[in-house]
Protein backbone atom coordinates (compact mmCIF):
# COMPACT_ATOMS: atom_id res chain seq x y z
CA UNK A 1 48.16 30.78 -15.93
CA UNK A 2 47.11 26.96 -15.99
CA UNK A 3 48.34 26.50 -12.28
CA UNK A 4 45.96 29.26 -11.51
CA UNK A 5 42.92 27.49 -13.29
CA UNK A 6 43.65 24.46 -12.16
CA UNK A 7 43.26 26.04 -8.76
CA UNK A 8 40.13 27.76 -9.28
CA UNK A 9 38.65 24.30 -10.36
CA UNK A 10 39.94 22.64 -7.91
CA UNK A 11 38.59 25.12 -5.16
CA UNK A 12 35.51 24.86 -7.22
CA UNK A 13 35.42 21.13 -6.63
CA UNK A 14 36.07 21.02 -3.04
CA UNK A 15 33.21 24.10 -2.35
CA UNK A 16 30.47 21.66 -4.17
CA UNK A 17 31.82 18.47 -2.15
CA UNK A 18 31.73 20.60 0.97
CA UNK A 19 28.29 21.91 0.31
CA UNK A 20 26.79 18.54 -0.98
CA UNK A 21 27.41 17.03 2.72
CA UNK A 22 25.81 20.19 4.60
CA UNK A 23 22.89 19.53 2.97
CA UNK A 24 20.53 18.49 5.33
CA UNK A 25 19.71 15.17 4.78
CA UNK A 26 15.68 13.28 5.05
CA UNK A 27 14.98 12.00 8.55
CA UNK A 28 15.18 8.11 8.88
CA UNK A 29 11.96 6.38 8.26
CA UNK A 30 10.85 4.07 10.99
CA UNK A 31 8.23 1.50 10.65
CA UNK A 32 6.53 -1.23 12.97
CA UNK A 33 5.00 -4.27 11.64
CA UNK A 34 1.62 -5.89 13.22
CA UNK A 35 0.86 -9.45 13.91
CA UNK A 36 -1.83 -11.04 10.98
CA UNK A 37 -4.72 -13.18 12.70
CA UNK A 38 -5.88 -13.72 9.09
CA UNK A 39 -4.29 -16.84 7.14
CA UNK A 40 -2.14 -15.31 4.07
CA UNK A 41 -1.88 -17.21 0.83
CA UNK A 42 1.10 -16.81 -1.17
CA UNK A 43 -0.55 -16.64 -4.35
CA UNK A 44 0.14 -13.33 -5.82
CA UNK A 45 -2.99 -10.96 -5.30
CA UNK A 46 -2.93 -8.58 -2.25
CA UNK A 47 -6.44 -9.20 -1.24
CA UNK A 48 -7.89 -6.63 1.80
CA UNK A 49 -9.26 -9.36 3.79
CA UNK A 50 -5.42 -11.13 4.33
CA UNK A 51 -3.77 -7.94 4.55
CA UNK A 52 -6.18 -5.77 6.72
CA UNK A 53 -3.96 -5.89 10.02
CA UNK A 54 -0.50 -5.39 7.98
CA UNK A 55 1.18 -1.97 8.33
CA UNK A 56 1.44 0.47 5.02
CA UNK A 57 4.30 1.72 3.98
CA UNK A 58 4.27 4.22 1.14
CA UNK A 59 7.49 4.32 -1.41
CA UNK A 60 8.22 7.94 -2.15
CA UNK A 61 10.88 6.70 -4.40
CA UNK A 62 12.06 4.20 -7.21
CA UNK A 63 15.82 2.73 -7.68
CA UNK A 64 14.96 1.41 -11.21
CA UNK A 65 14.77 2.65 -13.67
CA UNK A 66 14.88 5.77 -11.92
CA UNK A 67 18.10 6.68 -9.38
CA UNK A 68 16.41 7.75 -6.01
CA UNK A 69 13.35 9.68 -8.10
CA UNK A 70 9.72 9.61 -7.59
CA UNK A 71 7.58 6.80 -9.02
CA UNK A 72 5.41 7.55 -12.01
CA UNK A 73 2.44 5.51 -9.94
CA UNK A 74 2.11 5.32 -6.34
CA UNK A 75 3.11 2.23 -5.21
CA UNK A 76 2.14 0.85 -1.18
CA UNK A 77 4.57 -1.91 0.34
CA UNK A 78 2.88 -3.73 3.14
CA UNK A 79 4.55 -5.73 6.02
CA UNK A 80 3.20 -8.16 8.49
CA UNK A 81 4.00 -11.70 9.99
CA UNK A 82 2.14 -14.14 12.00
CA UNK A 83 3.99 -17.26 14.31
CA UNK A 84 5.63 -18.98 11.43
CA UNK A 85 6.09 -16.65 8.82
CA UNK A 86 7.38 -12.33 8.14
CA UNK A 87 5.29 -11.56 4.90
CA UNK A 88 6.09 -8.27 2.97
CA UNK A 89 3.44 -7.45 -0.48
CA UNK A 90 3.05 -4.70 -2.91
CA UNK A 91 0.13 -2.71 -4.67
CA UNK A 92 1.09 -0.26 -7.22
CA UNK A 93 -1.87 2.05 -7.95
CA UNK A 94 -1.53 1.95 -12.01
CA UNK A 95 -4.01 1.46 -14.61
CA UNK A 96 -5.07 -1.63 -16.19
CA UNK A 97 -3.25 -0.48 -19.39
CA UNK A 98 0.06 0.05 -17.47
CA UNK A 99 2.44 -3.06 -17.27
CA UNK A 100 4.72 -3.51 -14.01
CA UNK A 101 8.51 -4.09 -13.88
CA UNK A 102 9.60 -7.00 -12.07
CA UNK A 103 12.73 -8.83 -11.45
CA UNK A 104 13.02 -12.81 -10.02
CA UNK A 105 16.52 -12.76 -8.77
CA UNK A 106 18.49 -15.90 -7.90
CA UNK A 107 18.70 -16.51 -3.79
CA UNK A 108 21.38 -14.70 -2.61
CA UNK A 109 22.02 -12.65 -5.92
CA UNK A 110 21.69 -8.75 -5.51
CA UNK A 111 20.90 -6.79 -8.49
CA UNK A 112 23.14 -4.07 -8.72
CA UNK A 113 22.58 -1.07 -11.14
């Protein structure tokens, strides 16, 4: 009687495996990024006169806290780069009462969750 649960659960097991990796998966994103003729300070505020030429990339999804799940606020990531320099900023459309996670990690150091 036990071998012929443990069967059953293990059939059970392999049938969700199986199905999890027919699912079809989300098509690969693909983005370009376009050349800045506008000087960009590095000084924390995404302003639309330095970033007006940069491409827009929306985030459809958060790793932290969340696994994979959709942001509670829409949040933008844009990319550009000029001769010297490959500049990547962020505008997360929240409130002014809202308060914004982020992490300074050490060079080289991945944050792992």
């Amino acid at each position: 009687m036990h071998r012929l649960k443990l069967g059953f659960t293990l059939v059970g097991f392999v049938v969700q495996v199986v199905a999890s990796y027919a699912q079809e998966k989300p098509p690969l994103r693909r983005f370009g990024a376009s050349k800045t003729t506008s000087q960009i300070t590095i000084d924390g505020h995404v302003t639309d006169l330095e970033w007006s030429e940069a491409t827009v990339i929306d985030l459809p999804y958060e790793w932290f806290p969340g696994e994979n799940v959709p942001p509670p606020v829409k949040t933008e990531c844009l990319v550009t780069y000029d001769n010297d320099h490959f500049y990547v900023g962020r505008i997360s459309m929240m409130s002014l009462t809202q308060t914004s996670r982020t992490f300074f990690l050490k060079r080289g150091y991945a944050r792992t969750m």
